[in-house]
N, C-alpha and C. Protein backbone atom coordinates (compact mmCIF):
# COMPACT_ATOMS: atom_id res chain seq x y z
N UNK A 1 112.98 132.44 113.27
CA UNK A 1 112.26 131.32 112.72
C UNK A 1 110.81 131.73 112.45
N UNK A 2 110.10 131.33 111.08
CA UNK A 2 108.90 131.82 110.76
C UNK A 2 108.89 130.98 110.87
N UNK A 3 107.20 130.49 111.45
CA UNK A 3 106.04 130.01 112.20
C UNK A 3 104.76 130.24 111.48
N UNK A 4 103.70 129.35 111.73
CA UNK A 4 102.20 129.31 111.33
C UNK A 4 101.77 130.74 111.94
N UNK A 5 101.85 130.61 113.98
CA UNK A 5 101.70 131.84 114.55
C UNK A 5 101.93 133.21 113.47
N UNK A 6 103.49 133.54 113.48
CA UNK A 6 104.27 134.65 112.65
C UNK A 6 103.47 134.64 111.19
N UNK A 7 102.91 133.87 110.72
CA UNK A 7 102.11 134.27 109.22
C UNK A 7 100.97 134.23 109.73
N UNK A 8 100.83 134.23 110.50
CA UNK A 8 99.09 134.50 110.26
C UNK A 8 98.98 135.26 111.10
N UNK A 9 99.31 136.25 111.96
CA UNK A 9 99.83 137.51 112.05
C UNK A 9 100.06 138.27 111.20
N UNK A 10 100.98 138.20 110.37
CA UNK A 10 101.33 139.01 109.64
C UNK A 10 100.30 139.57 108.00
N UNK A 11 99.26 138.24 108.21
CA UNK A 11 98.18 138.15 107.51
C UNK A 11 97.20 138.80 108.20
N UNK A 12 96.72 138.94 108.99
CA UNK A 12 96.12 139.34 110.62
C UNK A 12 96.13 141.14 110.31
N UNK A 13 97.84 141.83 110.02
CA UNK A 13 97.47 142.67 110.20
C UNK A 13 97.94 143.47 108.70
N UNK A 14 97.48 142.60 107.73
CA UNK A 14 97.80 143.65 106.79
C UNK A 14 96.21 143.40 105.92
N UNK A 15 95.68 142.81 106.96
CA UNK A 15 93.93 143.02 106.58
C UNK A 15 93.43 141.86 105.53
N UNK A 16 94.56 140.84 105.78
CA UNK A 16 93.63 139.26 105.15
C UNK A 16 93.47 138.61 106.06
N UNK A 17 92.14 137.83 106.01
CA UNK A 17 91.98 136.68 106.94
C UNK A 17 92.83 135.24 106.46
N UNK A 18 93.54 134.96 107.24
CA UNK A 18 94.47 133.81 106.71
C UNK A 18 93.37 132.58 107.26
N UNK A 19 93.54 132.10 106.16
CA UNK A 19 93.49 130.19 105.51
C UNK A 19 93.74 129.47 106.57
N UNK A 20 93.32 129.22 107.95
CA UNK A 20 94.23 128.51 108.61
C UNK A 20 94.71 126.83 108.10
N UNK A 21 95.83 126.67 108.17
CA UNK A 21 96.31 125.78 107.79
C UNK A 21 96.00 124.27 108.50
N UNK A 22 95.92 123.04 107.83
CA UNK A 22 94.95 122.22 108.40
C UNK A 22 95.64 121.44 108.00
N UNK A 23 96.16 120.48 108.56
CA UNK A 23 96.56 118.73 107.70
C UNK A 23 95.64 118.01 106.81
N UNK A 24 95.20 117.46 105.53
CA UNK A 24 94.25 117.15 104.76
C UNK A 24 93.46 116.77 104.97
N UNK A 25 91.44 116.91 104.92
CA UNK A 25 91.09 116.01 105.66
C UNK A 25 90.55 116.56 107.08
N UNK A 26 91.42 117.03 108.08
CA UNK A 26 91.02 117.31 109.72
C UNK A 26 89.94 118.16 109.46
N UNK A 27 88.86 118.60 110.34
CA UNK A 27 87.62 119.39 110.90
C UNK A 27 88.70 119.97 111.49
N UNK A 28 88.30 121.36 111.47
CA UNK A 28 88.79 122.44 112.65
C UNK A 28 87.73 122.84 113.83
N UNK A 29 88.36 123.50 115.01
CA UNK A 29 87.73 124.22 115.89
C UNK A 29 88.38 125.32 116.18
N UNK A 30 87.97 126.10 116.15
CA UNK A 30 88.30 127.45 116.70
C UNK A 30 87.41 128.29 117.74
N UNK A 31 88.32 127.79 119.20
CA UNK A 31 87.17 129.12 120.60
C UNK A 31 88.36 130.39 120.30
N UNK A 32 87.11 130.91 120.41
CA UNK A 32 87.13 132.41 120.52
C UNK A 32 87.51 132.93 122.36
N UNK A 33 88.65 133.53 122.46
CA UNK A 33 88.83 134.16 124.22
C UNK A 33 89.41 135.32 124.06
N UNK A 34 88.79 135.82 125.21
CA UNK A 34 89.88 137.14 126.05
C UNK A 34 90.32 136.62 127.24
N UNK A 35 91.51 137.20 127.45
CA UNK A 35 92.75 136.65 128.54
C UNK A 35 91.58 137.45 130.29
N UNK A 36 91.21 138.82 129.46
CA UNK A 36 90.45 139.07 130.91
C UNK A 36 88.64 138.34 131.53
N UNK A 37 88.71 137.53 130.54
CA UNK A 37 87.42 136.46 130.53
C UNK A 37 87.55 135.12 131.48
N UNK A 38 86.75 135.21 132.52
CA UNK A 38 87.02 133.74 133.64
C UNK A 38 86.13 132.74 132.69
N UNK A 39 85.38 133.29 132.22
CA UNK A 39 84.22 131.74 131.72
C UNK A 39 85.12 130.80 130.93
N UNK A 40 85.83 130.98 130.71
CA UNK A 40 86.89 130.05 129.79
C UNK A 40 87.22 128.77 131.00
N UNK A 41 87.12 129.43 131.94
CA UNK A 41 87.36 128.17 132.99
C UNK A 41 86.92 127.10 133.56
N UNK A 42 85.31 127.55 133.27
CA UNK A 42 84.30 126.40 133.48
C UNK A 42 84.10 125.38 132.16
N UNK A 43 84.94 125.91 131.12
CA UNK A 43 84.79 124.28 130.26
C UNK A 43 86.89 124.19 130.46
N UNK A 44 87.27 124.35 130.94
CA UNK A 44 88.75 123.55 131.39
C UNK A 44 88.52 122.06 131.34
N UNK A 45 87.95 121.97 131.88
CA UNK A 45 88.00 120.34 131.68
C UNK A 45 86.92 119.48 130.38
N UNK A 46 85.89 120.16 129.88
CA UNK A 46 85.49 119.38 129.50
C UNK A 46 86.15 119.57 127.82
N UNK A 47 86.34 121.06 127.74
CA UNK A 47 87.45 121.39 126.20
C UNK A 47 88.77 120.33 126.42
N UNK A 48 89.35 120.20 127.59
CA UNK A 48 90.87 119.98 127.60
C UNK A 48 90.74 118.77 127.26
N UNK A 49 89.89 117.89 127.80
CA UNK A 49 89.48 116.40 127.24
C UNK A 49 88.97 116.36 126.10
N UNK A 50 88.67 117.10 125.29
CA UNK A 50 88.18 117.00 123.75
C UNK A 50 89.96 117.16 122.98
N UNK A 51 90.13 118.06 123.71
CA UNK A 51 91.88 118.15 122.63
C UNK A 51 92.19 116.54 122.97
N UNK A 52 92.43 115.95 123.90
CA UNK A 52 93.02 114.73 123.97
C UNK A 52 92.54 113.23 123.47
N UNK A 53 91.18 113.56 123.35
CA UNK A 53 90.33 112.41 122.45
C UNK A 53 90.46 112.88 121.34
N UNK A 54 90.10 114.43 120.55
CA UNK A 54 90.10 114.27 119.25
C UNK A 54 90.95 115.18 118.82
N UNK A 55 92.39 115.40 119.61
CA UNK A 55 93.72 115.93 119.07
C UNK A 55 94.02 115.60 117.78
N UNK A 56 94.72 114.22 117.23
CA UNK A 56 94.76 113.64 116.22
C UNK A 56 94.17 113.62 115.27
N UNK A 57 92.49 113.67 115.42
CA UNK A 57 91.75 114.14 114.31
C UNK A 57 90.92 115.42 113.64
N UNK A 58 90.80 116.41 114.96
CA UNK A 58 90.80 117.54 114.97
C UNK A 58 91.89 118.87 115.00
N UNK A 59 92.05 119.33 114.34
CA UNK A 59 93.11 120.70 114.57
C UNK A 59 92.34 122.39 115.30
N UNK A 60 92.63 122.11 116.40
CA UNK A 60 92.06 122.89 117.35
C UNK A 60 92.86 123.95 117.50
N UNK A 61 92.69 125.40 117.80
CA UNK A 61 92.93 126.49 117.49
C UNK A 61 92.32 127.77 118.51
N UNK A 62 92.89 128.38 119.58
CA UNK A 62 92.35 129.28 120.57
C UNK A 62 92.41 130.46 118.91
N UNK A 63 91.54 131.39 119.22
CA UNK A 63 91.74 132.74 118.99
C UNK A 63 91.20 133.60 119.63
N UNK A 64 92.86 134.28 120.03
CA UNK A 64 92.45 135.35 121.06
C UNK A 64 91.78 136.83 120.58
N UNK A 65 90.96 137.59 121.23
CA UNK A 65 90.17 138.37 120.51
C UNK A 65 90.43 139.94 120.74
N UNK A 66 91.40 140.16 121.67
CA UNK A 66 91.37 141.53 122.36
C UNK A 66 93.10 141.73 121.84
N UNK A 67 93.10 142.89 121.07
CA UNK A 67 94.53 143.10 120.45
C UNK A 67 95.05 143.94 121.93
N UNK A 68 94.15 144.14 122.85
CA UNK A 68 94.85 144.80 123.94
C UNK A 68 95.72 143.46 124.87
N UNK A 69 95.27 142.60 124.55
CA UNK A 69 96.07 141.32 125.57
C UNK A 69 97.10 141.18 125.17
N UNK A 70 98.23 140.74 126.70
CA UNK A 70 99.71 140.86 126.16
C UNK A 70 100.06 139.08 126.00
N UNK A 71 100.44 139.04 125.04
CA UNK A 71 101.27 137.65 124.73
C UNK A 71 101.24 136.46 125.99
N UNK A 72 102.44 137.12 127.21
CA UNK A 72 102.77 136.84 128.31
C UNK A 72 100.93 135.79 128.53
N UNK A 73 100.34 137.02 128.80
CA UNK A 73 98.92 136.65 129.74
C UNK A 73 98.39 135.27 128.70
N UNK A 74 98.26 135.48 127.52
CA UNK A 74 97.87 134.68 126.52
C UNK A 74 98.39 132.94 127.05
N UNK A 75 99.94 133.17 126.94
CA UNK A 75 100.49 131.89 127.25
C UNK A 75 100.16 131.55 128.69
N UNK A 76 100.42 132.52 129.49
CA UNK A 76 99.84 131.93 131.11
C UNK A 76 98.53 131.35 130.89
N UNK A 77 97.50 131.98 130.44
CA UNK A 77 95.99 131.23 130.34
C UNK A 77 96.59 129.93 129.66
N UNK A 78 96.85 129.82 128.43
CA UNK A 78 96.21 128.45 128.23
C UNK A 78 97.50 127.31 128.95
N UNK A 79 98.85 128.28 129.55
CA UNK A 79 99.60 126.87 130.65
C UNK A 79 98.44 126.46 132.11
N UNK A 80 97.46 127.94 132.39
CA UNK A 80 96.77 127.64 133.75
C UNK A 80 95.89 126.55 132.85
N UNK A 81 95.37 126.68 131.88
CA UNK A 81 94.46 125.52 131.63
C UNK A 81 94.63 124.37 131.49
N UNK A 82 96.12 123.91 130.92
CA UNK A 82 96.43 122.52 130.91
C UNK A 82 96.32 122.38 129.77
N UNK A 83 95.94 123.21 128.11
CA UNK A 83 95.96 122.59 127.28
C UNK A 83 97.12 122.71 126.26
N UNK A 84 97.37 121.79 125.67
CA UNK A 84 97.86 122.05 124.30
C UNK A 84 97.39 121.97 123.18
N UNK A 85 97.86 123.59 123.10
CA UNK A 85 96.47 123.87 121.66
C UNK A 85 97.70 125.46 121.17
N UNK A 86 97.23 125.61 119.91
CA UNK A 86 98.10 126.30 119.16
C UNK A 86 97.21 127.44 119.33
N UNK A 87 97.57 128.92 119.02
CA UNK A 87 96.63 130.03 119.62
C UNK A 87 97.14 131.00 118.22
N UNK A 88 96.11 132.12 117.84
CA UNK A 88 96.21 132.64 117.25
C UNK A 88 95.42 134.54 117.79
N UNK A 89 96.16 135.11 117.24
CA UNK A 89 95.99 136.93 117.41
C UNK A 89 95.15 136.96 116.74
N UNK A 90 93.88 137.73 116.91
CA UNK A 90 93.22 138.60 115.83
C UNK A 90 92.81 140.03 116.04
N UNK A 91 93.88 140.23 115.84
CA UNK A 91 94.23 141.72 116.20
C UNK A 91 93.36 142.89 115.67
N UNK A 92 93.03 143.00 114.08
CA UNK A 92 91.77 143.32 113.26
C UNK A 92 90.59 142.59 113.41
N UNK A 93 90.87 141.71 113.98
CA UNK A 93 89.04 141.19 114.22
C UNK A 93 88.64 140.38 112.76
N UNK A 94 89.47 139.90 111.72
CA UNK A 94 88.96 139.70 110.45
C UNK A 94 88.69 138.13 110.97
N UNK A 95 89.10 137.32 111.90
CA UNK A 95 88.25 136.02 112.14
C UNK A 95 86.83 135.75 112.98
N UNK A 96 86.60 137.07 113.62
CA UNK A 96 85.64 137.33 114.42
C UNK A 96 84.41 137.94 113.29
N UNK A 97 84.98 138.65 112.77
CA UNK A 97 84.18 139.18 111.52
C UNK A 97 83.50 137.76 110.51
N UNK A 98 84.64 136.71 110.70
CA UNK A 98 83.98 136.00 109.27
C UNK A 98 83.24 134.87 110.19
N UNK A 99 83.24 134.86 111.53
CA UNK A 99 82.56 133.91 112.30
C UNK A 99 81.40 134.42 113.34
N UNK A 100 81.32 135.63 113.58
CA UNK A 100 80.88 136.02 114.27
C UNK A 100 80.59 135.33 115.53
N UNK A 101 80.90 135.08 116.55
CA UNK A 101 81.39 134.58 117.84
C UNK A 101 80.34 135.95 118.70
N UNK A 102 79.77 135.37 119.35
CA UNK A 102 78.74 136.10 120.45
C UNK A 102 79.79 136.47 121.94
N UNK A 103 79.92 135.57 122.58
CA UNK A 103 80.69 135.78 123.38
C UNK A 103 82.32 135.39 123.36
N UNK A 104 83.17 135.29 124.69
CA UNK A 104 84.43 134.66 124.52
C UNK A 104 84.03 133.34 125.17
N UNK A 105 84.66 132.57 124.52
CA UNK A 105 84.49 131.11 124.98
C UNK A 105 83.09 130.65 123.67
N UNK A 106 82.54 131.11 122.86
CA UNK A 106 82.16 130.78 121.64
C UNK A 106 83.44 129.73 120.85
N UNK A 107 83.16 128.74 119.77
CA UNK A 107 83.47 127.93 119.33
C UNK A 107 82.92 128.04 118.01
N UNK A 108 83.53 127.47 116.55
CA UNK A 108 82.91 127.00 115.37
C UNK A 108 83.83 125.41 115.40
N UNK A 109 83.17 124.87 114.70
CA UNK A 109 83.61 123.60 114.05
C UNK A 109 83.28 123.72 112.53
N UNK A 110 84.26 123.59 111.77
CA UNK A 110 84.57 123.88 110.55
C UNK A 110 85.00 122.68 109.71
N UNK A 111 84.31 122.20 108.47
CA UNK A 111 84.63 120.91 107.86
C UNK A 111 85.96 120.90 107.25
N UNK A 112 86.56 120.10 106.57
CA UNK A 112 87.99 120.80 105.89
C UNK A 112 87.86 121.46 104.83
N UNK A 113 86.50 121.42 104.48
CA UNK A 113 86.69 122.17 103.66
C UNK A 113 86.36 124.08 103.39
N UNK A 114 85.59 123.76 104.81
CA UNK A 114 86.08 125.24 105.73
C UNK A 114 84.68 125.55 105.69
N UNK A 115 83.54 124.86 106.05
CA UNK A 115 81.86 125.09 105.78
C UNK A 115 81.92 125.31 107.67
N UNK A 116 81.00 126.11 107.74
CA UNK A 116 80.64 125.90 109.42
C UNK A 116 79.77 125.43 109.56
N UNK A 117 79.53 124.08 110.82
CA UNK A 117 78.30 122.92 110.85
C UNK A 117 78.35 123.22 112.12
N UNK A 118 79.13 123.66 113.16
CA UNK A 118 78.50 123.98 114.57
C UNK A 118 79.10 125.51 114.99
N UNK A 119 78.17 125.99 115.54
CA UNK A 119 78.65 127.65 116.15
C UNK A 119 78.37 127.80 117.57
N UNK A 120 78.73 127.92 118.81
CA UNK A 120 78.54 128.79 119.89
C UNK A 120 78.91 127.99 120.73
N UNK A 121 78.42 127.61 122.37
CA UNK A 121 79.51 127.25 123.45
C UNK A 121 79.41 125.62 123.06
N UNK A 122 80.85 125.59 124.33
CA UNK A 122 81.39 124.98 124.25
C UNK A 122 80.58 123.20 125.06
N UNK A 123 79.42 123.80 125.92
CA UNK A 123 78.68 123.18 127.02
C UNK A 123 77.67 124.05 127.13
N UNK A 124 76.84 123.83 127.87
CA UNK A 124 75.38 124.23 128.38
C UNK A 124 76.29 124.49 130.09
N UNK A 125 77.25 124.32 130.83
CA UNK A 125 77.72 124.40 131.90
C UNK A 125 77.43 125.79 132.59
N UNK A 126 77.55 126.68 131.83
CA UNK A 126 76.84 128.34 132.50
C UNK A 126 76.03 128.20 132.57
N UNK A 127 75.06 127.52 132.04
CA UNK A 127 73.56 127.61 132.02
C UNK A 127 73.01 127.11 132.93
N UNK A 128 73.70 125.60 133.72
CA UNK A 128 72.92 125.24 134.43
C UNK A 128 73.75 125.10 135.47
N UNK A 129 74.71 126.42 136.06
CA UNK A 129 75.19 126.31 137.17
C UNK A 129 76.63 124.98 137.53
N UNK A 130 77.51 125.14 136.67
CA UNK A 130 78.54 124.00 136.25
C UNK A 130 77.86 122.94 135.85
N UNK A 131 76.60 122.40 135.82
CA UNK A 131 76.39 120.61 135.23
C UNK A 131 76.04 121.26 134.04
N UNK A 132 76.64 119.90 133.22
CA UNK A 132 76.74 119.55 131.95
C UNK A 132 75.62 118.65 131.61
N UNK A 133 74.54 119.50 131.14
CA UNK A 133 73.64 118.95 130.55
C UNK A 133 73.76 118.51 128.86
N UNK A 134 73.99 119.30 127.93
CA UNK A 134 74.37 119.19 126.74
C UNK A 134 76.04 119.66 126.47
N UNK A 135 76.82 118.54 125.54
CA UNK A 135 77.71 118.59 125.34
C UNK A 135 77.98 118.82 123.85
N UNK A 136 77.49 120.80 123.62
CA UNK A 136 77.39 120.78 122.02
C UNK A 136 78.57 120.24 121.35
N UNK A 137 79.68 120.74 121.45
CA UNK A 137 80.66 121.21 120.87
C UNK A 137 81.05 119.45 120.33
N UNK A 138 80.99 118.52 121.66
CA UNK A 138 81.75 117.12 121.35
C UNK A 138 80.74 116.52 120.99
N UNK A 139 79.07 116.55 120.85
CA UNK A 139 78.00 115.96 119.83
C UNK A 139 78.14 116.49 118.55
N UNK A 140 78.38 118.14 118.25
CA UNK A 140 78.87 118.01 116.70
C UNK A 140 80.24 117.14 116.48
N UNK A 141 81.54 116.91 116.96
CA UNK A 141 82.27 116.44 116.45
C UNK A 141 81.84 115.16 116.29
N UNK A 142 81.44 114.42 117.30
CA UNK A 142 81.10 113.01 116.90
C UNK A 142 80.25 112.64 116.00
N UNK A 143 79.05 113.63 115.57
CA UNK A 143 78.07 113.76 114.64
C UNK A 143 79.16 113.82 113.46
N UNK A 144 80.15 114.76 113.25
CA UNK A 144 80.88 115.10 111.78
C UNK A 144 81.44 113.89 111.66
N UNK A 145 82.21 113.00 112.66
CA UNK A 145 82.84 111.90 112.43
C UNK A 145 82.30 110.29 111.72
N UNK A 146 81.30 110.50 112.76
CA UNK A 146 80.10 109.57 112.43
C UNK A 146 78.99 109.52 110.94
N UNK A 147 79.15 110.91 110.39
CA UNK A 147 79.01 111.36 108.99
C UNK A 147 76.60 111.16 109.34
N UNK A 148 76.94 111.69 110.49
CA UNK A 148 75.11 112.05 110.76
C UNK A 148 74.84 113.55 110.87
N UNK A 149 73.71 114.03 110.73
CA UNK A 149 73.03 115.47 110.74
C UNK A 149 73.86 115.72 112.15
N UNK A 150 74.31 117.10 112.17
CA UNK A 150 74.86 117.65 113.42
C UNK A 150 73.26 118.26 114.26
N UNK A 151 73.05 117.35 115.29
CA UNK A 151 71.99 117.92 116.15
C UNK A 151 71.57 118.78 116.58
N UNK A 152 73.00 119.79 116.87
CA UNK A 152 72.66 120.68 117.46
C UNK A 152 73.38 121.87 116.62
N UNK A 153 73.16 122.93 115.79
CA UNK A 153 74.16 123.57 115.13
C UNK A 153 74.34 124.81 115.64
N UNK A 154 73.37 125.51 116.55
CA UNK A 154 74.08 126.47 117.44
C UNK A 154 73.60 126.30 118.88
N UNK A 155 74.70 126.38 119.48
CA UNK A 155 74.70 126.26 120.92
C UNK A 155 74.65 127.30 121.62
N UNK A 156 73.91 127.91 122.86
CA UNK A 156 74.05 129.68 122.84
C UNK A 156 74.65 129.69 124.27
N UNK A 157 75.44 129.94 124.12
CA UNK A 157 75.92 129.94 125.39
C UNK A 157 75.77 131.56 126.21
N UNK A 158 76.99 131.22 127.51
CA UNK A 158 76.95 132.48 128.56
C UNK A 158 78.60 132.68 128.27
N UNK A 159 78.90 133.89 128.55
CA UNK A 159 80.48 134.65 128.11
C UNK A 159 80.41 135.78 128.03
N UNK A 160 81.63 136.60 128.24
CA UNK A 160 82.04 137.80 128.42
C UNK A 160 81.39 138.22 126.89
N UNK A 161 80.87 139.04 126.83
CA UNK A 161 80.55 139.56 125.36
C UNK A 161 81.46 140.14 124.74
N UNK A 162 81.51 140.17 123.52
CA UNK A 162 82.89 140.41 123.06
C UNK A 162 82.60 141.61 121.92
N UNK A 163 83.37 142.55 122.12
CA UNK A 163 83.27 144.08 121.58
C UNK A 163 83.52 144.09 120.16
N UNK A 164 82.83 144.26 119.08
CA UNK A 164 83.27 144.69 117.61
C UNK A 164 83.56 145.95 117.69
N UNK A 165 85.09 145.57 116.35
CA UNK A 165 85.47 147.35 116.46
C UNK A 165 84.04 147.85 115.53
N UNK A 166 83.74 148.90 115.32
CA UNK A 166 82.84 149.88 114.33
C UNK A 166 83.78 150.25 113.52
């Protein structure tokens, strides 16, 4: 059975960045992880509650960043996290390339029509020792929804830094 996953893979590695596919209309998000990255854990809860408030109107999207991670580990992370969220390989790096993502656990929010209006973490939560002082990621969405200036358009977060091939 071909799958969204299975094509965009197969787009992945014959060196196009695939289109991700969007229902008409939805904002995307796409975090950026590696399976050997813990910081992904300190927004568990406040990401997992954004899929469930703005599931329906957002199409949310892991991409994993290390072509060395095995599948297996991939699916264990996001069952340890609790979310449901669709995940994607980028095995060539061609989504990391067109977003440039600082660390793992980096984020874009993407209009439908595929413009980027927010880039980087997910929370200010590394920063200030788990409290959640600023909540970039869910003030741009509510900003895009609400159809106001996005306040904050890059958020800089803390994360495993994440290796470009050369």
């Amino acid at each position: 059975m071909i799958n969204t996953v299975t094509i965009m893979l197969v787009m992945l590695m014959a060196g196009v960045a695939p289109s991700l596919p969007t229902p008409q209309g939805k904002p995307k998000v796409l975090i950026f992880l590696a399976t050997g990255c813990p910081c992904v854990f300190s927004h568990r809860e406040t990401f997992g509650s954004m899929l469930k408030k703005y599931g329906s109107k957002v199409d949310f999207s892991i991409v994993f960043i290390d072509k060395n991670d095995d599948k297996e580990e991939m699916v264990g992370m996001i069952e340890s996290l609790g979310w449901d969220i669709k995940y994607i390989i980028d095995e060539d790096q061609k989504l990391l390339n067109q977003y440039h993502p600082k660390v793992s656990t980096d984020c874009v929010l993407l209009t439908p029509a595929g413009k980027v209006v927010y880039k980087g973490a997910v929370d200010d939560s590394p920063l200030n020792y788990g409290q959640i002082k600023e909540f970039y990621l869910k003030n741009a969405i509510e900003d895009f929804f609400e159809g106001r200036p996005i306040r904050v358009r890059l958020g800089e977060g803390i994360g495993c830094i994440i290796n470009y091939k050369k």
